[in-house]
Protein backbone atom coordinates (compact mmCIF):
# COMPACT_ATOMS: atom_id res chain seq x y z
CA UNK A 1 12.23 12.17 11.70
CA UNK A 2 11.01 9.06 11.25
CA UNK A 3 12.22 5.63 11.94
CA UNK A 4 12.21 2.49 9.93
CA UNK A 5 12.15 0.39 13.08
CA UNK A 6 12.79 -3.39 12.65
CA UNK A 7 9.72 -5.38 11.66
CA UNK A 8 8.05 -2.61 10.17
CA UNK A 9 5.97 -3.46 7.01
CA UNK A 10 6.64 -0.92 4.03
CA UNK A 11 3.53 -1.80 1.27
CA UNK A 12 4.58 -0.23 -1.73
CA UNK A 13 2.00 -0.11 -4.61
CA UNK A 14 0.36 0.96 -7.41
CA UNK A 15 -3.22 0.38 -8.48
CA UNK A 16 -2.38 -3.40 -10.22
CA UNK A 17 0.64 -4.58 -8.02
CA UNK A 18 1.36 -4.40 -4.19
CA UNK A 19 4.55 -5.50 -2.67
CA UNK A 20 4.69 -6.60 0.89
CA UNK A 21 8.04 -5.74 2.79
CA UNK A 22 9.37 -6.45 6.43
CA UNK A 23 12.39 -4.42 8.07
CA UNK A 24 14.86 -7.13 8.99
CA UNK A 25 17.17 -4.23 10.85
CA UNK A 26 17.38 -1.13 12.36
CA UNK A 27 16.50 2.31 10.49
CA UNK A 28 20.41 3.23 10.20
CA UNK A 29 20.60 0.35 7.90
CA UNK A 30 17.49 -0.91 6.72
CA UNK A 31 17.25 -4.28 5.10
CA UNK A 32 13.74 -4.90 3.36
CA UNK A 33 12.93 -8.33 3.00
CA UNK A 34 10.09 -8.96 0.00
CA UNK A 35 8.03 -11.49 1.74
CA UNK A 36 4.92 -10.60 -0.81
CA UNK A 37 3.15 -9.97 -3.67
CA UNK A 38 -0.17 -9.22 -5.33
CA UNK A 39 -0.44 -8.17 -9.00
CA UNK A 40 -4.04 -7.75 -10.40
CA UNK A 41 -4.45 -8.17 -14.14
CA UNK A 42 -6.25 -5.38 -15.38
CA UNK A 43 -6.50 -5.28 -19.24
CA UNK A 44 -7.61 -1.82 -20.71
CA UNK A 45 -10.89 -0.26 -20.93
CA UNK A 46 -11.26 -1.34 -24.94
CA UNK A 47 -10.80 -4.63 -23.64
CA UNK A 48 -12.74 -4.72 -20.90
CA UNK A 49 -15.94 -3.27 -22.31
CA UNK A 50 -19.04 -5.13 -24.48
CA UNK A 51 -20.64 -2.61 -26.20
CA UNK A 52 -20.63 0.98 -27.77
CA UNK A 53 -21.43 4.29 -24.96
CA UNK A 54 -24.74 4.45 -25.11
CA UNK A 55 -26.87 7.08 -27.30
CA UNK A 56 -30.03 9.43 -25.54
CA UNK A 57 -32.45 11.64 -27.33
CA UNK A 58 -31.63 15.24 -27.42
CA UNK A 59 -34.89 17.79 -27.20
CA UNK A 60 -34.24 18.60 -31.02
CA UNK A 61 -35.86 16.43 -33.99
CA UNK A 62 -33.26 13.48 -35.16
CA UNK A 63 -30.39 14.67 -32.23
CA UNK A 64 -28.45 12.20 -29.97
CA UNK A 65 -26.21 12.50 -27.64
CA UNK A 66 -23.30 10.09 -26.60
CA UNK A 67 -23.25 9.04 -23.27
CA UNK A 68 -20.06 8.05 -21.05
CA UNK A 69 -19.74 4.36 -20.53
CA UNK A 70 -18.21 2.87 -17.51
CA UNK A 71 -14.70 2.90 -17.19
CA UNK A 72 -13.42 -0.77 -16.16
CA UNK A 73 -10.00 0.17 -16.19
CA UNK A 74 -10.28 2.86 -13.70
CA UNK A 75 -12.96 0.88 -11.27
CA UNK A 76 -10.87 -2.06 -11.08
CA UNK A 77 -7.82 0.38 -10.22
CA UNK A 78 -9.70 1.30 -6.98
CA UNK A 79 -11.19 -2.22 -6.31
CA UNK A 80 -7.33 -2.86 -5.60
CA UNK A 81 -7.18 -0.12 -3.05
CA UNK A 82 -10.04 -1.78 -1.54
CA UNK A 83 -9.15 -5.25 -1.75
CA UNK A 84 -5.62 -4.15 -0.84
CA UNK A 85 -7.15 -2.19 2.34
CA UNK A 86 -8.90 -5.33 3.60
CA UNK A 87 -5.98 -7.21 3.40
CA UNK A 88 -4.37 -5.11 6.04
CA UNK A 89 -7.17 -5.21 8.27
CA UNK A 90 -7.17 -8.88 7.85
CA UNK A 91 -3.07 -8.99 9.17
CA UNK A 92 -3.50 -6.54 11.31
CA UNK A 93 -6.33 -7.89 13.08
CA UNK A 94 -3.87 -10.75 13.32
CA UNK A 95 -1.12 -9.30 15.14
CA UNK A 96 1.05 -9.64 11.91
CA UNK A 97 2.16 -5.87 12.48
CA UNK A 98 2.74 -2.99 14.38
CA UNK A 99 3.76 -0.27 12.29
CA UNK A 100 2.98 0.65 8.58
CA UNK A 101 4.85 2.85 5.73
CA UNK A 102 2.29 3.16 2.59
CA UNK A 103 4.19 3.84 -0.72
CA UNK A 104 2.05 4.76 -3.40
CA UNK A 105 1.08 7.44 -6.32
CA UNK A 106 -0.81 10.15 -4.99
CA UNK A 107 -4.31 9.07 -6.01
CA UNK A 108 -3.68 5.35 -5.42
CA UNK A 109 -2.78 6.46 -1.67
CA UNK A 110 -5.75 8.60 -1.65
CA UNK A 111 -8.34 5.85 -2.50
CA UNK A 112 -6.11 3.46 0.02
CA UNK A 113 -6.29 6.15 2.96
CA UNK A 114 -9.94 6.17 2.07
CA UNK A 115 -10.56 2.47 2.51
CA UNK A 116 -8.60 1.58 5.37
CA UNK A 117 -9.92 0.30 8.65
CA UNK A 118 -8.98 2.31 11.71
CA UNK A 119 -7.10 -0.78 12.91
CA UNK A 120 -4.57 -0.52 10.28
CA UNK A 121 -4.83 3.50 10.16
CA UNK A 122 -3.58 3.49 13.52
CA UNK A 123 -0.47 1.98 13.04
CA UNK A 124 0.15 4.21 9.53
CA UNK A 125 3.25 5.81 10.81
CA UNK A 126 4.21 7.56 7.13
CA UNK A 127 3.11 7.71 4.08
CA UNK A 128 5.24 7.95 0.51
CA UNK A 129 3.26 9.81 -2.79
CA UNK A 130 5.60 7.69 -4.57
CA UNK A 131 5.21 5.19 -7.48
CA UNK A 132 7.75 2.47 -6.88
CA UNK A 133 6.61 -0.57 -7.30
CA UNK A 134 8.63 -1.27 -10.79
CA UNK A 135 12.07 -0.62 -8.60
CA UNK A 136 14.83 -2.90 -7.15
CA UNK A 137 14.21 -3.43 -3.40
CA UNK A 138 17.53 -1.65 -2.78
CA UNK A 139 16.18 1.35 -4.62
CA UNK A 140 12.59 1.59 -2.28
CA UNK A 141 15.04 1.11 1.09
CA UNK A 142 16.95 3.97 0.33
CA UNK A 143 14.01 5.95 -1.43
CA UNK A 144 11.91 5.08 2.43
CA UNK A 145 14.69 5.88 4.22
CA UNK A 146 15.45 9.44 2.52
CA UNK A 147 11.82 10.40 2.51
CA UNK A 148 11.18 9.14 6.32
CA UNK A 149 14.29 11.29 7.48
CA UNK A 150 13.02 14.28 5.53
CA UNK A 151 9.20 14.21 7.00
């Protein structure tokens, strides 16, 4: 098991919003405080893009091929992990703390694990494959709690 020691940071996110939250108690009662918050707009792909996918020749006479254009939806969703990764490093580096629950959905933890420093890696002490950043605070304490007893 797992405890939710006091002043541990919980970062629960998503690839557009993080939410920053600090263990005021103990893990028998844990209060998270929401001291916190970064939401990045990220308007579709449709929006996002100029032009038509490009079009290639083919070998045969008068044949074209579409090509795939860039997804800006999906790049910006993992800019986040990275911008969200070096804001860890940055409080971390500062002393601001000492232990760290991620909670996020599978791949969005994935591209975080992938980007963080071994600063803040080090003081990872769970992780959640969760997506909760659209619940009530006292929703993600219990949620952290359950799944921290259970690992």
């Amino acid at each position: 098991m797992i405890e939710l020691k006091q002043g541990t940071w919980v970062v629960v996110t998503d690839s557009e919003k993080a939410l920053f939250l600090r263990n005021l108690t103990d893990h028998e009662n844990p209060n998270l405080d929401l001291f916190g918050e970064e939401v990045q707009e990220n308007p579709s792909d449709r929006e996002q893009g100029a032009n038509r996918p490009g079009r290639m020749q083919d070998g045969g006479v008068q044949q074209r091929s579409a090509m795939a254009d860039t997804d800006w939806h999906e790049l910006q969703k993992e800019r986040f992990a990275a911008d969200l990764a070096e804001h860890l490093y940055d409080e971390a580096h500062k002393g601001a703390f000492e232990r760290l629950v991620l909670v996020a959905a599978p791949k969005v933890l994935g591209d975080l694990r992938e980007a963080l420093h071994k600063e803040v890696s080090d003081r990872v002490i769970a992780e959640v494959p969760k997506t909760l950043t659209n619940h009530p605070v006292d929703k993600i304490e219990a949620l952290v709690k359950k799944e921290l007893e259970t690992a």
